[in-house]
Protein backbone atom coordinates (compact mmCIF):
# COMPACT_ATOMS: atom_id res chain seq x y z
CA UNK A 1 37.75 6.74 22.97
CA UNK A 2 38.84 3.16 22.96
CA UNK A 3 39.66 3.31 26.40
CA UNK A 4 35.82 4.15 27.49
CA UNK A 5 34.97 1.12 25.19
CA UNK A 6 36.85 -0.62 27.38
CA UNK A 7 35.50 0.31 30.24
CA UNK A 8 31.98 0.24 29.25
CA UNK A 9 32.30 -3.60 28.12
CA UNK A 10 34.21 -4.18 31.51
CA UNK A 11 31.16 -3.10 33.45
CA UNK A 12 28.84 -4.56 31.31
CA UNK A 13 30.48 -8.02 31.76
CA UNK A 14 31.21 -7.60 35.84
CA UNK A 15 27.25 -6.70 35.59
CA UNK A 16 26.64 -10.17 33.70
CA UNK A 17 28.46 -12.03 35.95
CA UNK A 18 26.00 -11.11 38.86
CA UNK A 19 22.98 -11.31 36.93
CA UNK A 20 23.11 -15.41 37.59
CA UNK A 21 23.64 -15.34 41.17
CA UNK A 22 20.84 -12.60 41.84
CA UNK A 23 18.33 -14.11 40.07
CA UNK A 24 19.18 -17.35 42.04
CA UNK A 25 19.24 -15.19 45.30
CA UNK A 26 16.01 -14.02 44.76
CA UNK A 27 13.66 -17.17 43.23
CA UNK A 28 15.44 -19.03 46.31
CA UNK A 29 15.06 -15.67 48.67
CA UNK A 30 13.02 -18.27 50.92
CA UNK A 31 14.97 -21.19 50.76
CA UNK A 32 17.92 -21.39 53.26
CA UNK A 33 19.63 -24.37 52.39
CA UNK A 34 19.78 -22.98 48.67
CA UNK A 35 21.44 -19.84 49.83
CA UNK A 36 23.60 -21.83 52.54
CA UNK A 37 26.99 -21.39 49.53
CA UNK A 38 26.91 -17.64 50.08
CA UNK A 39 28.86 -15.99 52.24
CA UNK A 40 27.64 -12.79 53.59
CA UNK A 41 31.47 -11.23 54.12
CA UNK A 42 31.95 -11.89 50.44
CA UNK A 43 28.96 -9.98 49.75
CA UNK A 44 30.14 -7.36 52.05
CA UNK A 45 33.48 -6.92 50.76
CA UNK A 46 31.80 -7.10 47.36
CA UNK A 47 30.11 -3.52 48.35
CA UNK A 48 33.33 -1.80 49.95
CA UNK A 49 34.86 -2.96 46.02
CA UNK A 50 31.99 -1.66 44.25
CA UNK A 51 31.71 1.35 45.91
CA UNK A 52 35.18 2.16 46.32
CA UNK A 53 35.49 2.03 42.15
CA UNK A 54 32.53 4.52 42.12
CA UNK A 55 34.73 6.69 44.05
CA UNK A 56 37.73 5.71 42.32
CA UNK A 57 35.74 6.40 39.08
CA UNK A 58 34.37 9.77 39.93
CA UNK A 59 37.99 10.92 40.83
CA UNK A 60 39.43 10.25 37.51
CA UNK A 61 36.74 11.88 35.86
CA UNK A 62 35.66 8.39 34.26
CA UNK A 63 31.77 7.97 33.74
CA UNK A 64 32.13 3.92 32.81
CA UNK A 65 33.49 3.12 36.40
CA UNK A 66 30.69 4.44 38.41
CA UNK A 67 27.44 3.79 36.30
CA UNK A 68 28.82 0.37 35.91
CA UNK A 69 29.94 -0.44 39.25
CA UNK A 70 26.61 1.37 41.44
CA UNK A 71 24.45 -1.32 38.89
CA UNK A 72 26.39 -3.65 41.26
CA UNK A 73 25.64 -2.61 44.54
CA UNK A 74 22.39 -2.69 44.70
CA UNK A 75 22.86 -7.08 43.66
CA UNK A 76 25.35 -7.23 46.42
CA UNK A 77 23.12 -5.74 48.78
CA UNK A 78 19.82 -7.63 48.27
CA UNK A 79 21.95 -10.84 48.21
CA UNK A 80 23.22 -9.64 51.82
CA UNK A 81 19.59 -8.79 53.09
CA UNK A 82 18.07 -11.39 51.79
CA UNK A 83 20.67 -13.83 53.72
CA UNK A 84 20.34 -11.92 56.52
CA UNK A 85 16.93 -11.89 56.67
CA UNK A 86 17.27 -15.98 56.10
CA UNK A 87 19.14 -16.51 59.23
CA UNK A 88 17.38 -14.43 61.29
CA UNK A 89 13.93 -16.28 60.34
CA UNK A 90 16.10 -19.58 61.09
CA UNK A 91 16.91 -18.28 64.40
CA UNK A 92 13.73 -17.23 65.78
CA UNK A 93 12.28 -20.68 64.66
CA UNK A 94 14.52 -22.33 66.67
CA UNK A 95 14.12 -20.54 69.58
CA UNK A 96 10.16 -20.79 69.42
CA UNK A 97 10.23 -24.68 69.10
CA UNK A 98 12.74 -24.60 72.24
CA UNK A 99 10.53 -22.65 74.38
């Protein structure tokens, strides 16, 4: 029992922690030079963690690890499309003011 306390207020707090940054990611989702800090292969690796501990989570038969950790994801993933999408608008600007 205390151990899926533990694990419960370990995925509550990792989901706290990105709260911040995602809500920054998106009222900024237009705003490259307010985005310029983060690092898409942090995001990346980021996912590969978070889903890996789902796995890791279903294999041990723990329900904390998973439900916390696929909240996760999707924050990692909107931060790496909306960056994405940020440099590829960037791009195609400069390439229509050099033609």
């Amino acid at each position: 029992m205390i151990i899926n306390i533990i694990g419960a207020l370990a995925n509550l707090t990792s989901l706290i922690l990105w709260l911040p940054q995602a809500k920054i990611t998106w009222n900024n989702r237009n705003n490259k030079q307010a985005l310029s800090g983060i690092s898409i292969w942090t995001q990346l690796i980021v996912s590969i963690n978070t889903v890996m501990w789902c796995v890791y989570g279903v294999m041990i038969d723990n329900v904390w690890l998973p439900i916390g950790t696929i909240m996760i994801l999707p924050l990692a993933v909107m931060t790496i499309v909306l960056k994405m999408r940020l440099n590829r608008n960037d791009s195609d600007q400069k390439r229509v003011r050099n033609q």
